[in-house]
C-alpha atoms as a PDB file:
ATOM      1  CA  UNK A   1      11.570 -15.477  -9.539  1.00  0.00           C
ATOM      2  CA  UNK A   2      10.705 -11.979 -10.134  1.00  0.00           C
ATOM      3  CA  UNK A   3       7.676 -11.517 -13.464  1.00  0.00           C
ATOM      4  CA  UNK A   4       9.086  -9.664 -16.064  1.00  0.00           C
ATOM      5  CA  UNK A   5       6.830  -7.359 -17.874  1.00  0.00           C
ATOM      6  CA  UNK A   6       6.025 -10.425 -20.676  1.00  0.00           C
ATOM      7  CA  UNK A   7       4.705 -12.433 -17.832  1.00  0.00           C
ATOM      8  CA  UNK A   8       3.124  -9.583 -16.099  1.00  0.00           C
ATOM      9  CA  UNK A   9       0.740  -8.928 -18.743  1.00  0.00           C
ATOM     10  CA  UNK A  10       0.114 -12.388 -19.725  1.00  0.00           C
ATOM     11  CA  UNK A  11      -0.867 -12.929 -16.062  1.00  0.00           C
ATOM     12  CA  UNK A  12      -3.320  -9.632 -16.045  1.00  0.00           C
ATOM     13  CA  UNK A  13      -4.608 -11.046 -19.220  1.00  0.00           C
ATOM     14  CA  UNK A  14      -5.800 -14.396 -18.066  1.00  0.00           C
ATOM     15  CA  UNK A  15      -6.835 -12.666 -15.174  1.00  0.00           C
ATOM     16  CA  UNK A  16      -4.563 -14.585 -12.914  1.00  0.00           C
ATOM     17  CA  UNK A  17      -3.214 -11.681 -12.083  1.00  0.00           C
ATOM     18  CA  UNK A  18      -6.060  -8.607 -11.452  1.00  0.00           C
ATOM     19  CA  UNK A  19      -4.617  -4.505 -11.529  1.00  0.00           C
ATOM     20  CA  UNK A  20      -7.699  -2.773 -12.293  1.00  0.00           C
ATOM     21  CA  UNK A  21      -7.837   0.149 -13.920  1.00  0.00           C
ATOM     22  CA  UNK A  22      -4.631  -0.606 -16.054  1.00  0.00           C
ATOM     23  CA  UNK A  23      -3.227   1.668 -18.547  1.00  0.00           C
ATOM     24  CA  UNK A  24      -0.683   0.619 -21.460  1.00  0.00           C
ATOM     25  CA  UNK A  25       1.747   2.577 -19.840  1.00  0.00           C
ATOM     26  CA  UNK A  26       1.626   0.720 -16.010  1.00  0.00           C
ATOM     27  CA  UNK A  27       3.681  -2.025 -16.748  1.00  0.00           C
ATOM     28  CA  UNK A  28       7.446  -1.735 -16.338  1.00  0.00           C
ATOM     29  CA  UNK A  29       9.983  -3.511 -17.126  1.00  0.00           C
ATOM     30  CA  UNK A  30       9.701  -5.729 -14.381  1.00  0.00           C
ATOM     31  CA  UNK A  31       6.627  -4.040 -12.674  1.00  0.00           C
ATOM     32  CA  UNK A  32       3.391  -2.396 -12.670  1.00  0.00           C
ATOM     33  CA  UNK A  33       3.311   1.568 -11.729  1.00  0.00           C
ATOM     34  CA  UNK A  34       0.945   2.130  -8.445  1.00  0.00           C
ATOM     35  CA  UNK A  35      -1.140   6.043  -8.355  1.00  0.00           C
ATOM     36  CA  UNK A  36      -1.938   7.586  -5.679  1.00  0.00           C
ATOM     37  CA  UNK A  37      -6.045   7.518  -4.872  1.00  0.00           C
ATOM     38  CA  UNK A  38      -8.284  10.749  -3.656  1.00  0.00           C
ATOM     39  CA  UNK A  39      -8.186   9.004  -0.281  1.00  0.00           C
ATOM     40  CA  UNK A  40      -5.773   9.780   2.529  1.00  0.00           C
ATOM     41  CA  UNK A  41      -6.322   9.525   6.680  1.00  0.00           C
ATOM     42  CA  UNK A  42      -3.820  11.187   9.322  1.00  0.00           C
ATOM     43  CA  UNK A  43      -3.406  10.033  12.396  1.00  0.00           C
ATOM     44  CA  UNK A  44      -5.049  11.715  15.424  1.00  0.00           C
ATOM     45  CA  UNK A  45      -3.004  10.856  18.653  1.00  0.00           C
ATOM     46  CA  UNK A  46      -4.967  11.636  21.658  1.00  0.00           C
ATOM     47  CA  UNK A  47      -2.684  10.627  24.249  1.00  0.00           C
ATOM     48  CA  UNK A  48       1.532  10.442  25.103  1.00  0.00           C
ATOM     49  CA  UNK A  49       1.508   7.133  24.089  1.00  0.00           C
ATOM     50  CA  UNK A  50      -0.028   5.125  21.218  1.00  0.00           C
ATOM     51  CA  UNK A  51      -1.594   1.336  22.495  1.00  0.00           C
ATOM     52  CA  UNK A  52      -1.661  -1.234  20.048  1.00  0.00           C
ATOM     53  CA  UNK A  53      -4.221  -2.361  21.487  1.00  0.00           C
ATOM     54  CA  UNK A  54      -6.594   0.135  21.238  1.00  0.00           C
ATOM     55  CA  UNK A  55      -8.032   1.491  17.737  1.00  0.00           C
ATOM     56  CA  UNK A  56      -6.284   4.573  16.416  1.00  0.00           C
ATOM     57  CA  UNK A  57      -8.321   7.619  15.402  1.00  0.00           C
ATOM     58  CA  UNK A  58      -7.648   9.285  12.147  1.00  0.00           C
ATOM     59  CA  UNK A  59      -8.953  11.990  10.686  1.00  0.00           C
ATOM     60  CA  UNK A  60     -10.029  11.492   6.908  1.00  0.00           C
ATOM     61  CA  UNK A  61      -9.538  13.817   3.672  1.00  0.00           C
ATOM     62  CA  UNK A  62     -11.470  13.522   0.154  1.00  0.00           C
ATOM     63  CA  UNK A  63      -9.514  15.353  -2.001  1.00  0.00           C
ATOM     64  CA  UNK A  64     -12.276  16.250  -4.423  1.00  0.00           C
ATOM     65  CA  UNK A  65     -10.458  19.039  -6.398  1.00  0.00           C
ATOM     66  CA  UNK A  66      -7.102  16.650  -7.377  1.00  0.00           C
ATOM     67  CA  UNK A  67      -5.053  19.542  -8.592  1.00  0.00           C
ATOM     68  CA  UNK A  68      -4.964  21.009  -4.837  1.00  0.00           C
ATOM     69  CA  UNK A  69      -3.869  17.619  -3.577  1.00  0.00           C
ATOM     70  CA  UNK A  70      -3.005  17.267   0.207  1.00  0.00           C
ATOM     71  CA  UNK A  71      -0.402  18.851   1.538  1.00  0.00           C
ATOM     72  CA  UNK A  72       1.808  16.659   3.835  1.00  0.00           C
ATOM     73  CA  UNK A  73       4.299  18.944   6.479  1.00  0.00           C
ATOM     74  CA  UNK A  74       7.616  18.199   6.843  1.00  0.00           C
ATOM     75  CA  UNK A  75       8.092  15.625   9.251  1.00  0.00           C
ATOM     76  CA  UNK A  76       4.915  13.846   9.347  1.00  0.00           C
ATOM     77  CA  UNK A  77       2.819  11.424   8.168  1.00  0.00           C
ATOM     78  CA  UNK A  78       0.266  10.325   6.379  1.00  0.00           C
ATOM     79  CA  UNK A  79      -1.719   6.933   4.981  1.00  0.00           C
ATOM     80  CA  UNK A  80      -2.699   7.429   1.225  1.00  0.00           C
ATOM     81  CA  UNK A  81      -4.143   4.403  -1.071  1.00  0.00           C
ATOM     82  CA  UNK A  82      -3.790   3.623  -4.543  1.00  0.00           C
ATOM     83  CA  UNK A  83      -6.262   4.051  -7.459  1.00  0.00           C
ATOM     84  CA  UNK A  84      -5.388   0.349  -8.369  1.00  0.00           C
ATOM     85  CA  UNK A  85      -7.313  -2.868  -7.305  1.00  0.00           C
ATOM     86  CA  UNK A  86      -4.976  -5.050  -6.479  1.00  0.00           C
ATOM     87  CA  UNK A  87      -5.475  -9.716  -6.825  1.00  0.00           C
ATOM     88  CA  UNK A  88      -2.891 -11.951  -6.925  1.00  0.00           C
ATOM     89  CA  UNK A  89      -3.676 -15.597  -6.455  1.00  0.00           C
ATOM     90  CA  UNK A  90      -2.348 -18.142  -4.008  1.00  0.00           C
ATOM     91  CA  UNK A  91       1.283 -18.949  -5.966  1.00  0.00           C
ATOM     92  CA  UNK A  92       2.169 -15.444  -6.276  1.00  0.00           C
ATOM     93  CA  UNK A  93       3.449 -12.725  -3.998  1.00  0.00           C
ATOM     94  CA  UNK A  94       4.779  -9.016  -4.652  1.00  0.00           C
ATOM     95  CA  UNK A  95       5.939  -6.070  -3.205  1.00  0.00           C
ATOM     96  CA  UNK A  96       5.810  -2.379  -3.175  1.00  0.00           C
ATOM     97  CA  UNK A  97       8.675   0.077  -3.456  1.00  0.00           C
ATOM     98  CA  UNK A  98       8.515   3.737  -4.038  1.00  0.00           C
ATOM     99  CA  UNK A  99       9.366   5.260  -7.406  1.00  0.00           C
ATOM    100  CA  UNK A 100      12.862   7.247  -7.310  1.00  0.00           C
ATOM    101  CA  UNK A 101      11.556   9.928  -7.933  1.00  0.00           C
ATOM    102  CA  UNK A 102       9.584  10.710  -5.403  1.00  0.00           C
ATOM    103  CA  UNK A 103      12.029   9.415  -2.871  1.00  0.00           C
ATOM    104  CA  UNK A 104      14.207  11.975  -4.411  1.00  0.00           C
ATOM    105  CA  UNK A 105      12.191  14.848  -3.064  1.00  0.00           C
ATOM    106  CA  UNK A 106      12.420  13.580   0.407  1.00  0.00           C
ATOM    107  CA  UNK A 107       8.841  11.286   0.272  1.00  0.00           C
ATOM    108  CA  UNK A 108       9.219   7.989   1.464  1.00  0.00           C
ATOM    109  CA  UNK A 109       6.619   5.162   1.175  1.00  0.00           C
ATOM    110  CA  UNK A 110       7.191   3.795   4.245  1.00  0.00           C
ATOM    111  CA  UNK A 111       5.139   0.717   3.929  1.00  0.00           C
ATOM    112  CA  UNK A 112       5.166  -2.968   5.415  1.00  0.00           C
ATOM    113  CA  UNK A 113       5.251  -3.623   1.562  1.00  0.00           C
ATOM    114  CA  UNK A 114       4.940  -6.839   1.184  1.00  0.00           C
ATOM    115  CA  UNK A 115       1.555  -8.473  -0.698  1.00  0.00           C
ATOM    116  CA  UNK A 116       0.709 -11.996   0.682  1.00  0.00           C
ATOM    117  CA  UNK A 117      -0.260 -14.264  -1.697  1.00  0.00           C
ATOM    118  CA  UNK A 118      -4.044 -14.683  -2.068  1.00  0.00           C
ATOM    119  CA  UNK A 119      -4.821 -11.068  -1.141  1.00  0.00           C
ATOM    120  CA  UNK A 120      -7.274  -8.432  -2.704  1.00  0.00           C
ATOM    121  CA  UNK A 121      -7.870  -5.262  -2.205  1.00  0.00           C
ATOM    122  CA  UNK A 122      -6.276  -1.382  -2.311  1.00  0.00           C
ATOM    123  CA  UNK A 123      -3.271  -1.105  -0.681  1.00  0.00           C
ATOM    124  CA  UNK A 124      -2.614   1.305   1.886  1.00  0.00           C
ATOM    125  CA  UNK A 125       0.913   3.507   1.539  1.00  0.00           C
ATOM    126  CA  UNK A 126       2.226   4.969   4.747  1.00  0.00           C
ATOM    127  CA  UNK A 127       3.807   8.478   3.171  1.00  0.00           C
ATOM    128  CA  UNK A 128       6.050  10.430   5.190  1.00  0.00           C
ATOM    129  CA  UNK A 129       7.852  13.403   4.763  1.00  0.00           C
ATOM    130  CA  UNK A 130      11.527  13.177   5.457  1.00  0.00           C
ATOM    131  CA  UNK A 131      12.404  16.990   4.304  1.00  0.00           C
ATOM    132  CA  UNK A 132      12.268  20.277   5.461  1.00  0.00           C
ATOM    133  CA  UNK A 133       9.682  21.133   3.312  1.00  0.00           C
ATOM    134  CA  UNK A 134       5.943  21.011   2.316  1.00  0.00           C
ATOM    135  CA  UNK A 135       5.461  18.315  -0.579  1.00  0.00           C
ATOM    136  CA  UNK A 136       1.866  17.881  -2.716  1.00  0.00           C
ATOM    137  CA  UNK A 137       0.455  14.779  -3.241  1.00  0.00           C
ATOM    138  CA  UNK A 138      -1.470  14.850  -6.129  1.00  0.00           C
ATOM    139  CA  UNK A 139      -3.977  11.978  -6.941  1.00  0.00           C
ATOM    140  CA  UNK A 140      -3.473  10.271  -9.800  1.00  0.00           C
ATOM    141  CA  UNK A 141       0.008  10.307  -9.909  1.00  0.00           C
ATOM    142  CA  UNK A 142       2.239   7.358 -10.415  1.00  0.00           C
ATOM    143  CA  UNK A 143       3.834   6.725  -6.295  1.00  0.00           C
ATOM    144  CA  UNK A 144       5.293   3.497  -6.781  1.00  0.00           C
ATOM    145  CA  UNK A 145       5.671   0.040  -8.035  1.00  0.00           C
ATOM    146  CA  UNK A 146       4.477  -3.115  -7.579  1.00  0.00           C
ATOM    147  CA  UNK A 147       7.458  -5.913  -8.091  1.00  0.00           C
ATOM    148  CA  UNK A 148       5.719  -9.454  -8.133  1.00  0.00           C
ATOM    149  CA  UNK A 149       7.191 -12.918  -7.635  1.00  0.00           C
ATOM    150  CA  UNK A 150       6.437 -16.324  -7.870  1.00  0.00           C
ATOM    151  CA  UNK A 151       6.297 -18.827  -5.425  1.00  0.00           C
ATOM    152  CA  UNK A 152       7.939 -22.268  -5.939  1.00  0.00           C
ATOM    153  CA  UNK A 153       4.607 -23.863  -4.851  1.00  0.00           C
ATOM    154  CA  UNK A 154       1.062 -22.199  -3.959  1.00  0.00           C
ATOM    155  CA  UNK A 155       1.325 -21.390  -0.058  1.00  0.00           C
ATOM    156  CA  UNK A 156      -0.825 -23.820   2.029  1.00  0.00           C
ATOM    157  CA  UNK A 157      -1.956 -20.648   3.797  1.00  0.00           C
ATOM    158  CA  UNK A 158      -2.989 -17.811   1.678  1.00  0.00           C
ATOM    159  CA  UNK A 159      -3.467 -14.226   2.747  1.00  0.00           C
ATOM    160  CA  UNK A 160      -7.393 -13.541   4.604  1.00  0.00           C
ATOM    161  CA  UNK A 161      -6.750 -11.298   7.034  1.00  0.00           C
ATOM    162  CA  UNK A 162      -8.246  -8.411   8.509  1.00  0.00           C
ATOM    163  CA  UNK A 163      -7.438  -6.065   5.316  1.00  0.00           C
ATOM    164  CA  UNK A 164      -8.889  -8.257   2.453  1.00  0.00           C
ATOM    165  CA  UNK A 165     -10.887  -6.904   0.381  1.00  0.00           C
ATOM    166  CA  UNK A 166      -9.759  -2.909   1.339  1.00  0.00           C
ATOM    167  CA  UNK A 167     -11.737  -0.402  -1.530  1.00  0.00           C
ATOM    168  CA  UNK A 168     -10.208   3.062   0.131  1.00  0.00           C
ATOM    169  CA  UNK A 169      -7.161   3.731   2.894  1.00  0.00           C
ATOM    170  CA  UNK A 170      -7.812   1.797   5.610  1.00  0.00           C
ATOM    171  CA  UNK A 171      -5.920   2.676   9.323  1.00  0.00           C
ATOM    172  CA  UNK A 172      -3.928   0.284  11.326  1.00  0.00           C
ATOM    173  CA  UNK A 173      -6.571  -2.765  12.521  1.00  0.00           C
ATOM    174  CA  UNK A 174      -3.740  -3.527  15.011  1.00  0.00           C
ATOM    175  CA  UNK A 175      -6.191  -3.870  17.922  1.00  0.00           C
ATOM    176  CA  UNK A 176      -7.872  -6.562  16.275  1.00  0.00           C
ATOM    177  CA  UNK A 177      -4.758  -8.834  16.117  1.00  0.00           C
ATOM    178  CA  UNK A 178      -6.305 -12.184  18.545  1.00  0.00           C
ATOM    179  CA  UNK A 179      -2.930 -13.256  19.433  1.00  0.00           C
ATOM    180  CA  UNK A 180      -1.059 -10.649  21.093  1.00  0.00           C
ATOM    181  CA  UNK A 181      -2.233 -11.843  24.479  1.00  0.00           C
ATOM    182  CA  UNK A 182      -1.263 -15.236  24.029  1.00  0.00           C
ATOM    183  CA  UNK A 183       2.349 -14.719  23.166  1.00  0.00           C
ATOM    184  CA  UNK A 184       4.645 -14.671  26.109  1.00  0.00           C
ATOM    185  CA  UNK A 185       8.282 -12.613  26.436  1.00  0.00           C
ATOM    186  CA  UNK A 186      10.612 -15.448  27.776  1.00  0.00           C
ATOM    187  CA  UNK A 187      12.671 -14.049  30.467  1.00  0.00           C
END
């Protein structure tokens, strides 16, 4: 069952539920509004071919003076993070969709999006730039939404994996992942 706003901010304010910093006007209807941090990291492709299983290098921007932003090209690509601290416990689960808005300018948030329950942490937006044209992301302002769910019973397995506990954007840990060598492609 999708939280409506009524049990969205009952949930923040027994804590069950932790967005931090809130303001009165995050929560949504059936939502709470995501901005977009200082904190953003492009990808630096060395070779042809990306590996996953080899780290990826990035290249990382501050952007100290927010009403300059960063200025993604058309075409390409771009991790951000939000301003928000993010905790949802082990019954509840959410994910993130971009705001209309900014999909209407050609900016999509083109995120795994989905929030395991029991994780913490900033989460990482993969931005790209599906039109012809410059766009300026500005820190601070609202990029999305967070929808959250409950669960009919708290998972047996909650969410401690590799990006737990993330405080700025964090890059693809990809290479880290310790079964990719054990799975085989049946022929």
């Amino acid at each position: 069952m999708i939280l409506s706003d009524k049990t969205i901010k009952e949930k923040i304010n027994s804590g069950e539920i932790v967005v931090d910093p809130i303001t009165d006007n995050s929560i949504q209807p059936a939502s709470v509004d995501i901005r977009l941090s200082k904190y953003f990291l492009a990808p630096q492709f060395r070779t042809a071919i990306v590996e996953m299983n080899e780290p990826i290098a990035y290249c990382g921007y501050s952007i100290d003076n927010e009403k300059d932003g960063y200025v993604l090209s058309p075409h390409d690509f771009v991790l951000a993070s939000t301003i928000e601290y993010i905790k949802i416990p082990d019954n509840i689960t959410g994910w993130v969709e971009g705001r209309s808005s900014i999909g209407r300018m050609g900016l999509f948030i083109q995120n795994a999006g989905w929030i395991d329950p029991g994780f913490e942490g900033t989460i990482t937006l993969e931005l790209f730039n599906a039109s012809s044209f410059p766009i300026r992301l500005i820190p601070g302002r609202r990029i999305g939404q967070i929808i959250f769910a409950e669960l009919d019973k708290p998972c047996d397995n909650p969410y401690r994996g590799k990006y737990q506990g993330q405080k700025i954007t964090t890059g693809s840990k990809i290479h880290e992942d310790l079964d990719y060598d054990t799975i085989k492609v049946k022929e």
